[in-house]
Protein backbone atom coordinates (compact mmCIF):
# COMPACT_ATOMS: atom_id res chain seq x y z
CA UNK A 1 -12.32 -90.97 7.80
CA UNK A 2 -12.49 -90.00 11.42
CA UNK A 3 -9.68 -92.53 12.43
CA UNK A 4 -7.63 -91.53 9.85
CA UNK A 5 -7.94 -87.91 11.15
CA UNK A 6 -7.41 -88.92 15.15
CA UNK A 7 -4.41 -91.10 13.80
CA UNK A 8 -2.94 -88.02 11.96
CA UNK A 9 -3.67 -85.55 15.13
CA UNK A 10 -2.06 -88.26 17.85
CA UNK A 11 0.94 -88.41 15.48
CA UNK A 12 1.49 -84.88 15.34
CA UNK A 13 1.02 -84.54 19.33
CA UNK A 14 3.26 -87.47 19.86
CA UNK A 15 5.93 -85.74 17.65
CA UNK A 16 5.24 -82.38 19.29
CA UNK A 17 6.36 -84.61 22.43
CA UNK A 18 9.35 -86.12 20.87
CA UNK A 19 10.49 -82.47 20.25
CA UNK A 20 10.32 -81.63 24.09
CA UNK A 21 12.05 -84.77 25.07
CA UNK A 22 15.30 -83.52 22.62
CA UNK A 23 14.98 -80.16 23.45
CA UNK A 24 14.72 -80.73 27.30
CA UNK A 25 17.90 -83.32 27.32
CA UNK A 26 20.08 -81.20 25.27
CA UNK A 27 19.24 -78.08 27.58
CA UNK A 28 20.34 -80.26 29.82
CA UNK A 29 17.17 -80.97 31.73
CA UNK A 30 17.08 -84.54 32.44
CA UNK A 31 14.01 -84.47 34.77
CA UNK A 32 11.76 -82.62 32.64
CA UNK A 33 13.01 -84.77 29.47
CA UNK A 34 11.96 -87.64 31.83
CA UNK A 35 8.83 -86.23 32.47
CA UNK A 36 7.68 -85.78 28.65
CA UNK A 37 9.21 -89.94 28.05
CA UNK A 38 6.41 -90.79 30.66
CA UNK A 39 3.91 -88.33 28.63
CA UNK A 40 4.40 -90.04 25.35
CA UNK A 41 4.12 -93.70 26.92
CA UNK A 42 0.89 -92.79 28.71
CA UNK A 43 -0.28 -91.34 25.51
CA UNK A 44 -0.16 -94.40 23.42
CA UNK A 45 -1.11 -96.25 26.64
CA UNK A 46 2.36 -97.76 27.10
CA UNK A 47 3.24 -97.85 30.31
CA UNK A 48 4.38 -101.54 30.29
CA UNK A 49 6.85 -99.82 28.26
CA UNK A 50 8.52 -98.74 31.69
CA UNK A 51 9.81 -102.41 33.22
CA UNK A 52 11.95 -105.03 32.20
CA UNK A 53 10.10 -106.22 28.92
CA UNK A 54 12.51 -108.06 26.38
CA UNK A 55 12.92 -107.09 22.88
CA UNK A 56 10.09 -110.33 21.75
CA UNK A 57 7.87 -108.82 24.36
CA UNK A 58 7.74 -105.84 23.27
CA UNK A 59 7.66 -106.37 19.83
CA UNK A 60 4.52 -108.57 20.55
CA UNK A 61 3.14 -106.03 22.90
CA UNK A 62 3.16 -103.36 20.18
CA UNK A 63 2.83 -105.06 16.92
CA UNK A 64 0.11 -107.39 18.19
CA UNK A 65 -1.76 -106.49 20.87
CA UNK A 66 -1.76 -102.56 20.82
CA UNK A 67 -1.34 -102.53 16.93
CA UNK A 68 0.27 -99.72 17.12
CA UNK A 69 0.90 -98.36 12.94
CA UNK A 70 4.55 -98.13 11.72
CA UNK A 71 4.43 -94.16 11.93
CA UNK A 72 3.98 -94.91 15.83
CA UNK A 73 6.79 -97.74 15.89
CA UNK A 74 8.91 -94.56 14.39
CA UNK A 75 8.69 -92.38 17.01
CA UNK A 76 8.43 -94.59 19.97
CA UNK A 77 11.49 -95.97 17.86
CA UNK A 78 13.03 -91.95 18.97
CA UNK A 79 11.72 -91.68 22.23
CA UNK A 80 13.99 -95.50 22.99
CA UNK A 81 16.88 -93.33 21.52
CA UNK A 82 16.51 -89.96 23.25
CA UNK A 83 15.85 -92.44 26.60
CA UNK A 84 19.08 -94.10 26.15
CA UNK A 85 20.56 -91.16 25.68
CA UNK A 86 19.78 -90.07 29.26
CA UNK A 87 20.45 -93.69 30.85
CA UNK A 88 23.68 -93.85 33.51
CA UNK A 89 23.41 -97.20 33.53
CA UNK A 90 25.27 -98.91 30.59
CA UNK A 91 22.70 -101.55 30.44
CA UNK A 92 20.15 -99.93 30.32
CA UNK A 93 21.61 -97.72 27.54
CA UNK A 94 22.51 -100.42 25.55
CA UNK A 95 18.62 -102.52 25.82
CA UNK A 96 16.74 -98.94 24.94
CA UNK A 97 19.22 -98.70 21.89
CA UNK A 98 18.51 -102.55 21.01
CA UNK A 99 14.80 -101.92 21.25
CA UNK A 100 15.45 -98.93 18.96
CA UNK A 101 16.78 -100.62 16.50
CA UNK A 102 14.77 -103.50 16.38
CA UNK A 103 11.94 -101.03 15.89
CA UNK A 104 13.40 -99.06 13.45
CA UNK A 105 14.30 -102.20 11.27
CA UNK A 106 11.03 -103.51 11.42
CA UNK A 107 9.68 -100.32 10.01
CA UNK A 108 12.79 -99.71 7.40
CA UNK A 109 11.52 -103.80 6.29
CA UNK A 110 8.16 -103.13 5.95
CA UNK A 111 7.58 -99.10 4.55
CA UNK A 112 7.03 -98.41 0.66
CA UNK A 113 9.39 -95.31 1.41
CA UNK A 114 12.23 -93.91 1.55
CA UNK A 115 13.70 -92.17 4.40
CA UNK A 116 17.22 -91.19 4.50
CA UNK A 117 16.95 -89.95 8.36
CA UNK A 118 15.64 -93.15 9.29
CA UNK A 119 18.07 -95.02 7.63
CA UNK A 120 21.01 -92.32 9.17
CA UNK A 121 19.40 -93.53 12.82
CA UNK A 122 19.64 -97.25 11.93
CA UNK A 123 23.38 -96.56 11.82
CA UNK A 124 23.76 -94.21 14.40
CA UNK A 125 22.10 -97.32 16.94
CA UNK A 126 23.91 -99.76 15.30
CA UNK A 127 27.31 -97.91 16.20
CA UNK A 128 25.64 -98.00 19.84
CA UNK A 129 25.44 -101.48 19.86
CA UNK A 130 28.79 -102.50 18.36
């Protein structure tokens, strides 16, 4: 009962983040977008999150070892989006979109429902990548 109730409360605080982070970049305000990316990996105790990890890496390091629930994989899922959103480097772009995805399609695979805005992102990455 109670970790039902402190999953439910992180997921609404990490969503409350994920708002910031869109409303900051399309003000505009890269740094304090930035700022609230950092936030939401610390929260979920991610910062590995931050270097050079490969898609299999991370995948492991999530799924795995932090066992993080789908509902989590969702909106980190966002947060790879919104972050490759505000990447100059093309590269870098491209590998938070590709981690995106990959978390988003593991998620699409494996929920019982449906979720047109999650399949409407799937697409939107994949247009990304191609």
């Amino acid at each position: 009962m109670f970790e039902r109730d402190y999953l439910m409360r992180q997921l609404m605080q990490l969503f409350e983040v994920l708002q910031k982070i869109m409303r900051f970049r399309k003000k505009g305000e890269k740094g304090k977008a930035l700022e609230q990316v950092q936030f939401f990996y610390a929260s979920l105790k991610l910062e590995e999150l931050s270097g050079n990890l490969s898609v299999e890496e991370m995948m492991k390091l999530l799924v795995y070892d932090k066992k993080l629930t789908n509902e989590q994989l969702e909106l980190l899922a966002c947060v790879l989006k919104e972050q490759g959103e505000m990447e100059e480097s093309e590269t870098l772009r491209l590998d938070c979109f590709r981690k995106a995805w990959f978390l988003l399609d593991k998620v699409e695979r494996e929920s019982v429902t449906f979720s047109m805005d999650r399949l409407m992102r799937l697409g939107e990455l994949k247009e990304y990548l191609n």
